[in-house]
PDB file of N, CA and C in Angstrom:
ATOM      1  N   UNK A   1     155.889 132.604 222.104  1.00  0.00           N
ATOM      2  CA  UNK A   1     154.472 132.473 222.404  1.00  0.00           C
ATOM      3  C   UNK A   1     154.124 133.300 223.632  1.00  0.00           C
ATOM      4  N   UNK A   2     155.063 133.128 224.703  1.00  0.00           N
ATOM      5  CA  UNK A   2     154.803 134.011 226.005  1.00  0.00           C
ATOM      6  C   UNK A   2     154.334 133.299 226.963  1.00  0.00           C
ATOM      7  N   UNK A   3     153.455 133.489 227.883  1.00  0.00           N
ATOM      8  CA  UNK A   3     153.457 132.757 229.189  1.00  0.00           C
ATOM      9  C   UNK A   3     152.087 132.237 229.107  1.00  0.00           C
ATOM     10  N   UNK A   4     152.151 130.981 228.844  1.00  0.00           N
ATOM     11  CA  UNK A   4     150.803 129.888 229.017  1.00  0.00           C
ATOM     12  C   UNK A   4     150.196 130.279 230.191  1.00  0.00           C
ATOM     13  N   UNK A   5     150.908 130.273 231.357  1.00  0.00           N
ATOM     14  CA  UNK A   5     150.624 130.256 232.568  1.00  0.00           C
ATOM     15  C   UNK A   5     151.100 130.612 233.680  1.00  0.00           C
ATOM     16  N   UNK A   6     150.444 131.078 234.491  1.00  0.00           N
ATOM     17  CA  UNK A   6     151.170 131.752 235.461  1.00  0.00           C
ATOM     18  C   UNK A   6     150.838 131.827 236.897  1.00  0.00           C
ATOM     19  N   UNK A   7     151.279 132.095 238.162  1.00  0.00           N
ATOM     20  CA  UNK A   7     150.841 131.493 239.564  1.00  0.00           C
ATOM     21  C   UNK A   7     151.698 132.806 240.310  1.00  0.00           C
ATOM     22  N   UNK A   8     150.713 132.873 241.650  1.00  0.00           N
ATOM     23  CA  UNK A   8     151.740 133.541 242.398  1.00  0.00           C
ATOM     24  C   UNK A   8     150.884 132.990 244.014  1.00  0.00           C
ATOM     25  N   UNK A   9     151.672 133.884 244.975  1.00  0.00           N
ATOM     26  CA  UNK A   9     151.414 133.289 246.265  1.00  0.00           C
ATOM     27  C   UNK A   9     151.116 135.056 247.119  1.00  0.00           C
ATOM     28  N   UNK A  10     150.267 135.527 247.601  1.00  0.00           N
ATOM     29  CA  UNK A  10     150.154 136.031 248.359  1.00  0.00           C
ATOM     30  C   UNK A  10     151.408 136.311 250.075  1.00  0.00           C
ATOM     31  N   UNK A  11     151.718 137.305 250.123  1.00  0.00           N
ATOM     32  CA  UNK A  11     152.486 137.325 251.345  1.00  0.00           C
ATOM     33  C   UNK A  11     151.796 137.372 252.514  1.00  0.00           C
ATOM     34  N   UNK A  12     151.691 136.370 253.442  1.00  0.00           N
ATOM     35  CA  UNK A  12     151.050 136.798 254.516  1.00  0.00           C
ATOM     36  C   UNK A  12     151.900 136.567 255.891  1.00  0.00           C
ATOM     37  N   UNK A  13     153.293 137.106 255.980  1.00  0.00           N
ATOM     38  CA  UNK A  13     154.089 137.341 257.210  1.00  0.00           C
ATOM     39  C   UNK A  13     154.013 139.196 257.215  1.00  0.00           C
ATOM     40  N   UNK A  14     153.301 139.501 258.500  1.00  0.00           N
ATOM     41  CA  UNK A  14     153.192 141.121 258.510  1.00  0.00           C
ATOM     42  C   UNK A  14     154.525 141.761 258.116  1.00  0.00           C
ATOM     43  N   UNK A  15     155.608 141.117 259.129  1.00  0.00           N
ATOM     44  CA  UNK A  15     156.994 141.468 259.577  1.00  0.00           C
ATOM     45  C   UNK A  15     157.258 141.847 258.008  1.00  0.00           C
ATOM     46  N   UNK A  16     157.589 140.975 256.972  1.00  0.00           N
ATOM     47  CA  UNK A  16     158.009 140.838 255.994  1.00  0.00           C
ATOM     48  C   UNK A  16     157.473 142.199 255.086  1.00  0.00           C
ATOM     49  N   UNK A  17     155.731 142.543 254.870  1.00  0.00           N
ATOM     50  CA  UNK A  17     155.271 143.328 254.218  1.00  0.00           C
ATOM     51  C   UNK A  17     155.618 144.687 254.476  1.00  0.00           C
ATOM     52  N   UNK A  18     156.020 144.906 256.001  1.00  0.00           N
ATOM     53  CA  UNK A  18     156.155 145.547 256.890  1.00  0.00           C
ATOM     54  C   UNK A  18     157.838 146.610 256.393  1.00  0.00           C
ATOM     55  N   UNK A  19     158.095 145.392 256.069  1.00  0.00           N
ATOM     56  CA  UNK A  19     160.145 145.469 255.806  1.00  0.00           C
ATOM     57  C   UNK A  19     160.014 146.157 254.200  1.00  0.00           C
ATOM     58  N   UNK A  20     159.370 145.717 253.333  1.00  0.00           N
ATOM     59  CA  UNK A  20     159.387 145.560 252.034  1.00  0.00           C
ATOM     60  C   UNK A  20     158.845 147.380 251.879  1.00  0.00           C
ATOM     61  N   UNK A  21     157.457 147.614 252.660  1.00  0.00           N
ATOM     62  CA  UNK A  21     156.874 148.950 252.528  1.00  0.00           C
ATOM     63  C   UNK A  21     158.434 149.872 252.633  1.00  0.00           C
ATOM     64  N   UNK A  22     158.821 149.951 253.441  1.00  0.00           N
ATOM     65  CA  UNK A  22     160.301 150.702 253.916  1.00  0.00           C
ATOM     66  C   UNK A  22     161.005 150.675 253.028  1.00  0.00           C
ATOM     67  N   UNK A  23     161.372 149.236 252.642  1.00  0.00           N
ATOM     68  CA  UNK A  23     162.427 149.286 251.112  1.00  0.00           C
ATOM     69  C   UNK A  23     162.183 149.997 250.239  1.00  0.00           C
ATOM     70  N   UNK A  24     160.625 149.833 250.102  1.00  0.00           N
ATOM     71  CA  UNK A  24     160.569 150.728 248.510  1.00  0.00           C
ATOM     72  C   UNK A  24     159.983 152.347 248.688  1.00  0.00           C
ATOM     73  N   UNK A  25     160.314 152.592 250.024  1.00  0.00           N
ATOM     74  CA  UNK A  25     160.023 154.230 250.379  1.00  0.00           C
ATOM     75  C   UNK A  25     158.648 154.649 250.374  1.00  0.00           C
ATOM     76  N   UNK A  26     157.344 153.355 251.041  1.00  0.00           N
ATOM     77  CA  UNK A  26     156.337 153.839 250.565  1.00  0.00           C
ATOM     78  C   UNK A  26     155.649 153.910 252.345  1.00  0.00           C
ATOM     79  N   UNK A  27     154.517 154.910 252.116  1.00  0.00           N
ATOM     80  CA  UNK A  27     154.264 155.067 253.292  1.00  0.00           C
ATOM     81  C   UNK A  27     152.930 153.716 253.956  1.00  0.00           C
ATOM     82  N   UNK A  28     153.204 153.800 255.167  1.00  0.00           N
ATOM     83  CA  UNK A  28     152.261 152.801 255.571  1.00  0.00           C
ATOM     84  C   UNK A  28     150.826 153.246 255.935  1.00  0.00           C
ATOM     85  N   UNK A  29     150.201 154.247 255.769  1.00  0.00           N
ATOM     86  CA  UNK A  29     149.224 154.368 255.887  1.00  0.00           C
ATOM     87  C   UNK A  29     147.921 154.152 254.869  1.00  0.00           C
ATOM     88  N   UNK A  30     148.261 154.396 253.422  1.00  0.00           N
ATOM     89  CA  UNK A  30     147.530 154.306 252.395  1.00  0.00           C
ATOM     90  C   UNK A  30     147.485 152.308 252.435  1.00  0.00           C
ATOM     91  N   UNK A  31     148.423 151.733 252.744  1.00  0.00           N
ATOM     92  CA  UNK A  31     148.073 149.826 252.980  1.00  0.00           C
ATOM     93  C   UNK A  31     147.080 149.733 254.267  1.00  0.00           C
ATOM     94  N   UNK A  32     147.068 150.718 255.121  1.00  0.00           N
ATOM     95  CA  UNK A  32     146.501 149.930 256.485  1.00  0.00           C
ATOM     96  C   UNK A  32     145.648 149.268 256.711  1.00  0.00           C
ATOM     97  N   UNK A  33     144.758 148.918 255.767  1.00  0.00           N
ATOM     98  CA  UNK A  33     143.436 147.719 255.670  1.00  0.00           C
ATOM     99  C   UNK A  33     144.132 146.432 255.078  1.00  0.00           C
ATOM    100  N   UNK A  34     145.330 146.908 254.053  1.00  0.00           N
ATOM    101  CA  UNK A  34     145.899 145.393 253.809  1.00  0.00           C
ATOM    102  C   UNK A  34     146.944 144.829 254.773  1.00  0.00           C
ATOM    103  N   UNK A  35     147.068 145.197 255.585  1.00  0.00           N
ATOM    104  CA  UNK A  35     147.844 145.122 256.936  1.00  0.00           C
ATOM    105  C   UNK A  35     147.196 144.763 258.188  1.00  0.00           C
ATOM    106  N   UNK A  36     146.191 145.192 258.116  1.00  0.00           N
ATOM    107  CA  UNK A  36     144.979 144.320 259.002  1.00  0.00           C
ATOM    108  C   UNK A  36     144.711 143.311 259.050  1.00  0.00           C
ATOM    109  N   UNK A  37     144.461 142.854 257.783  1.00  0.00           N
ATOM    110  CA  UNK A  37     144.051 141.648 257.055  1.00  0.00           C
ATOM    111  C   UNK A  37     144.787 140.919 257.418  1.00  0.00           C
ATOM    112  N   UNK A  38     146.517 141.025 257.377  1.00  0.00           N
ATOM    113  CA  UNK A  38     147.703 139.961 257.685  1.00  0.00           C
ATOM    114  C   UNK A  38     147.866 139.781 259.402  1.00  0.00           C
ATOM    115  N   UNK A  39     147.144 141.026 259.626  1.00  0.00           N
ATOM    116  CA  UNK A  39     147.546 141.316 261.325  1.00  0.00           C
ATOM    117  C   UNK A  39     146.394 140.437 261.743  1.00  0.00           C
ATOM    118  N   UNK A  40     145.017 140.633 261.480  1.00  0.00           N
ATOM    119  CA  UNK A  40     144.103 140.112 262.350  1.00  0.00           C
ATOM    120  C   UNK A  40     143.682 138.562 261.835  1.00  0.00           C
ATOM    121  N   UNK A  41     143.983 138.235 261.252  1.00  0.00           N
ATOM    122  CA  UNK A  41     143.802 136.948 260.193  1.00  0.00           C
ATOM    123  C   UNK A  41     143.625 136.784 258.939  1.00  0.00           C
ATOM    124  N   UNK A  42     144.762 136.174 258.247  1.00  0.00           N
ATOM    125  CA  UNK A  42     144.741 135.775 257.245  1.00  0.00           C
ATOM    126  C   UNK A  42     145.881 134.373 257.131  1.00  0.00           C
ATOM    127  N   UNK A  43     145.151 133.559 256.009  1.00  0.00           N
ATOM    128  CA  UNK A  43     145.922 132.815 255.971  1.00  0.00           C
ATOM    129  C   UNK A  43     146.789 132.711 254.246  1.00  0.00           C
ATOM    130  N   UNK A  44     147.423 131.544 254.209  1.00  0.00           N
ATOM    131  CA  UNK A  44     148.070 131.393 252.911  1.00  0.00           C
ATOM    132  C   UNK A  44     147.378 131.118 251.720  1.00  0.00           C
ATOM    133  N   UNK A  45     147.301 131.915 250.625  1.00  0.00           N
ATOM    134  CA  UNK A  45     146.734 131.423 250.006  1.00  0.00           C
ATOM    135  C   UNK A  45     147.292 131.686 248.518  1.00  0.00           C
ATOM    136  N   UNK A  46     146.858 131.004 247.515  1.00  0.00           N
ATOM    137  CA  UNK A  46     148.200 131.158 246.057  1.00  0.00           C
ATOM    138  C   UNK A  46     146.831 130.875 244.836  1.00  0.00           C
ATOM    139  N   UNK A  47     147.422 131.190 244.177  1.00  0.00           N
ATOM    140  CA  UNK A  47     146.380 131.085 242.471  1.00  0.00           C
ATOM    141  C   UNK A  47     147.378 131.021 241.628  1.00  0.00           C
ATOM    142  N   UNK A  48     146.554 130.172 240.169  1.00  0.00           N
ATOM    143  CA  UNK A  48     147.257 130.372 238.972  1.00  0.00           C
ATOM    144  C   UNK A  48     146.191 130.794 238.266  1.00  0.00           C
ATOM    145  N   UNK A  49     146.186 131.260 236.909  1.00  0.00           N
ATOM    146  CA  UNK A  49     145.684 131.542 236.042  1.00  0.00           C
ATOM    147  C   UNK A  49     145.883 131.141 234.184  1.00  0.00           C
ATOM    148  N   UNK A  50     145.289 130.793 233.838  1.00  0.00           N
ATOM    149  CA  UNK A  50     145.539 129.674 232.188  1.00  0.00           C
ATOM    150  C   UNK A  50     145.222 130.916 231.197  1.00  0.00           C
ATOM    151  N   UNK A  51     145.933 131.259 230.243  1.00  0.00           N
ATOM    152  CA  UNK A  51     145.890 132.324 228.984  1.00  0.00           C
ATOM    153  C   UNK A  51     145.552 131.421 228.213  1.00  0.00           C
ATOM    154  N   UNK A  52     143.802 131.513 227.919  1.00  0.00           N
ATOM    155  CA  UNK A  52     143.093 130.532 227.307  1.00  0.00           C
ATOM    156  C   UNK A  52     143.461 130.928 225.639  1.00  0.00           C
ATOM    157  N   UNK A  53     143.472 132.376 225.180  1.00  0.00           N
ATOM    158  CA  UNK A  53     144.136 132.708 224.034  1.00  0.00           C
ATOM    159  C   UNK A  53     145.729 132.008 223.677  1.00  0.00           C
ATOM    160  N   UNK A  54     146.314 132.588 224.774  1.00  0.00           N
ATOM    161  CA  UNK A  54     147.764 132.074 224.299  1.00  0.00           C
ATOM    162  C   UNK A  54     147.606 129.862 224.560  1.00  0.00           C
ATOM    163  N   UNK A  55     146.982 129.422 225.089  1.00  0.00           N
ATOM    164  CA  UNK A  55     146.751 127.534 224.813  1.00  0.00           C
ATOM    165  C   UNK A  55     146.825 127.783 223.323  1.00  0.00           C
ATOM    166  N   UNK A  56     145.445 128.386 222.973  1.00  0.00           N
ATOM    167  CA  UNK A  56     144.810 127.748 221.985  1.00  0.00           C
ATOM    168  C   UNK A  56     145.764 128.174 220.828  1.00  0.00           C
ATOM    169  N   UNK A  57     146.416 129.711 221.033  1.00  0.00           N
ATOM    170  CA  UNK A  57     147.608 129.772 219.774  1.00  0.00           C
ATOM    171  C   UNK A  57     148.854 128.641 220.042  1.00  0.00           C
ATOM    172  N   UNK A  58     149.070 128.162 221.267  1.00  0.00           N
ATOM    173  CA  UNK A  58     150.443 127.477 220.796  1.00  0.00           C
ATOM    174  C   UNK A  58     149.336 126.001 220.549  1.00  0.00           C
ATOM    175  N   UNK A  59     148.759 125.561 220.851  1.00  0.00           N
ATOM    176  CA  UNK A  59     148.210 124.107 220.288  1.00  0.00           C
ATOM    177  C   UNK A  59     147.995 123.915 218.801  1.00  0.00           C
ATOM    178  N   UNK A  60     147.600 125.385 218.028  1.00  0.00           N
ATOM    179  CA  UNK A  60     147.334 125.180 216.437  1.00  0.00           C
ATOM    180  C   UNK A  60     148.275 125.821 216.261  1.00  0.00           C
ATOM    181  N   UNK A  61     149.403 127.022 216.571  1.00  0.00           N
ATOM    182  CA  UNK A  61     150.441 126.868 215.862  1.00  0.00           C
ATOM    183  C   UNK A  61     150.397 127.925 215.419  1.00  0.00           C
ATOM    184  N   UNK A  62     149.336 128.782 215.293  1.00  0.00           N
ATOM    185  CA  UNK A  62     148.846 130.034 214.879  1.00  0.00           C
ATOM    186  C   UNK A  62     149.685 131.211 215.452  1.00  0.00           C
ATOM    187  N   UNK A  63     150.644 131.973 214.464  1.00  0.00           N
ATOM    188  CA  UNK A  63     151.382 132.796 214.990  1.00  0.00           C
ATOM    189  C   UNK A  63     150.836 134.134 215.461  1.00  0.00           C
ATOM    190  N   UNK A  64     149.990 134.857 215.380  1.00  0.00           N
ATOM    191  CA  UNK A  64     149.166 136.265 216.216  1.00  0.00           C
ATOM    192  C   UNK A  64     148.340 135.722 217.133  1.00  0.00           C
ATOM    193  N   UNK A  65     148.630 136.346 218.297  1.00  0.00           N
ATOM    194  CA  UNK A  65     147.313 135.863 219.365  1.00  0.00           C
ATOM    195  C   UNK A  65     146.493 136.610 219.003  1.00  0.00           C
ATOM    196  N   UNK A  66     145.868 137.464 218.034  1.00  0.00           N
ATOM    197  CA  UNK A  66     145.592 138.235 217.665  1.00  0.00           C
ATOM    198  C   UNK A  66     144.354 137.203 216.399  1.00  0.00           C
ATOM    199  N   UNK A  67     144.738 136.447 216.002  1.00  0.00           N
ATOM    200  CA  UNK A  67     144.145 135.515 214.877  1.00  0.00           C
ATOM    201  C   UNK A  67     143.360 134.834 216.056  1.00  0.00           C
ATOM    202  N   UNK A  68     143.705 134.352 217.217  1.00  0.00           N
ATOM    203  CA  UNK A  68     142.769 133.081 218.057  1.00  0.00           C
ATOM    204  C   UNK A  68     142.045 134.004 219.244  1.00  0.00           C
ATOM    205  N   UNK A  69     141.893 134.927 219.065  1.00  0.00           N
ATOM    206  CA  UNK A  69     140.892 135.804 220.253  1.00  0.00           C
ATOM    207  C   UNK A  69     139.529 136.366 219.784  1.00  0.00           C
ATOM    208  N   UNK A  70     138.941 135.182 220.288  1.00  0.00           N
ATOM    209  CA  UNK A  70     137.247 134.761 219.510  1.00  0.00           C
ATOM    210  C   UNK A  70     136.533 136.308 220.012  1.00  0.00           C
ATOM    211  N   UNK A  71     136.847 136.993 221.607  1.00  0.00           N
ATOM    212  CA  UNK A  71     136.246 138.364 221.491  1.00  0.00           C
ATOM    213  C   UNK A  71     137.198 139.109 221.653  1.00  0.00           C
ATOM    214  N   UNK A  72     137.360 140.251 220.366  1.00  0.00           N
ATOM    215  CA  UNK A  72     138.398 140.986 220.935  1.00  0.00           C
ATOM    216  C   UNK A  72     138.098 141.958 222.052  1.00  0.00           C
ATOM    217  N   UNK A  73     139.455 142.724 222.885  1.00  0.00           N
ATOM    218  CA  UNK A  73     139.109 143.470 224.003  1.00  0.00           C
ATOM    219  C   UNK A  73     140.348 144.431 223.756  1.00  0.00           C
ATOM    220  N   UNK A  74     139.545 145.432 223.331  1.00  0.00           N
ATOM    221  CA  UNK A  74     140.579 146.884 223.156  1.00  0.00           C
ATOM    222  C   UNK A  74     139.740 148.107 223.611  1.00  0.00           C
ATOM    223  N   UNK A  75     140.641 148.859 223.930  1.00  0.00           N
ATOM    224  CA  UNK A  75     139.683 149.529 224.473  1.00  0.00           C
ATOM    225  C   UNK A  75     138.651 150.593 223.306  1.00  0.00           C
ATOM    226  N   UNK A  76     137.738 150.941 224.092  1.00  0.00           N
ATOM    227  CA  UNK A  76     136.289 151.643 222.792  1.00  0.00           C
ATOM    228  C   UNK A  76     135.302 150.510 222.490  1.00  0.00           C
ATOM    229  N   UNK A  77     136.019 149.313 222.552  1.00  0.00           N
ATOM    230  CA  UNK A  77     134.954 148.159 222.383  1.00  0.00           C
ATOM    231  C   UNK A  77     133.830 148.144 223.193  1.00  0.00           C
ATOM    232  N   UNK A  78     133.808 148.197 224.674  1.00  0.00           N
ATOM    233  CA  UNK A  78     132.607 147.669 225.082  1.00  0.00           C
ATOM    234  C   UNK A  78     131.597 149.068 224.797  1.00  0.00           C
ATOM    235  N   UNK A  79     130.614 149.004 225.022  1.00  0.00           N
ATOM    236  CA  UNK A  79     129.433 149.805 224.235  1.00  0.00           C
ATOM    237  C   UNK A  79     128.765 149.780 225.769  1.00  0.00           C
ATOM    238  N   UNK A  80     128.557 150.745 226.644  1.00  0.00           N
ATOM    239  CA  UNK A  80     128.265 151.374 227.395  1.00  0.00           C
ATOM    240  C   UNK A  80     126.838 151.929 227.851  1.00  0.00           C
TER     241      UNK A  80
END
């Protein structure tokens, strides 16, 4: 079926974002507003999100998420 649901948590220790930019060889200037943000205040904050398609296929059982997606969204669809 795949992932009903899903959550994550925002990083907000500078030090840490700070360490991670380096690991993955990226430069720190193109983040420097999201680095602000951790530097001058921010606090913790986390979300989940519900795959209202994928509920409603595993509750009826319906094997294509493709059969339970009342609007489809591919691209060319929206009309401009």
């Amino acid at each position: 079926v795949g992932e009903l649901m899903g959550g994550s948590q925002r990083e907000e220790r500078l030090d840490v974002l700070e360490d991670r930019l380096q690991e993955m060889g990226l430069p720190k200037d193109p983040y420097w507003w999201y680095l602000d943000l951790r530097r001058y205040g921010s606090v913790p904050h986390s979300g989940f999100g519900l795959g209202f398609e994928r509920l409603v296929q595993f509750s009826t059982g319906v094997d294509n998420i493709r059969d339970v997606i009342p609007f489809p969204r591919y691209p060319g669809s929206a009309e401009f």
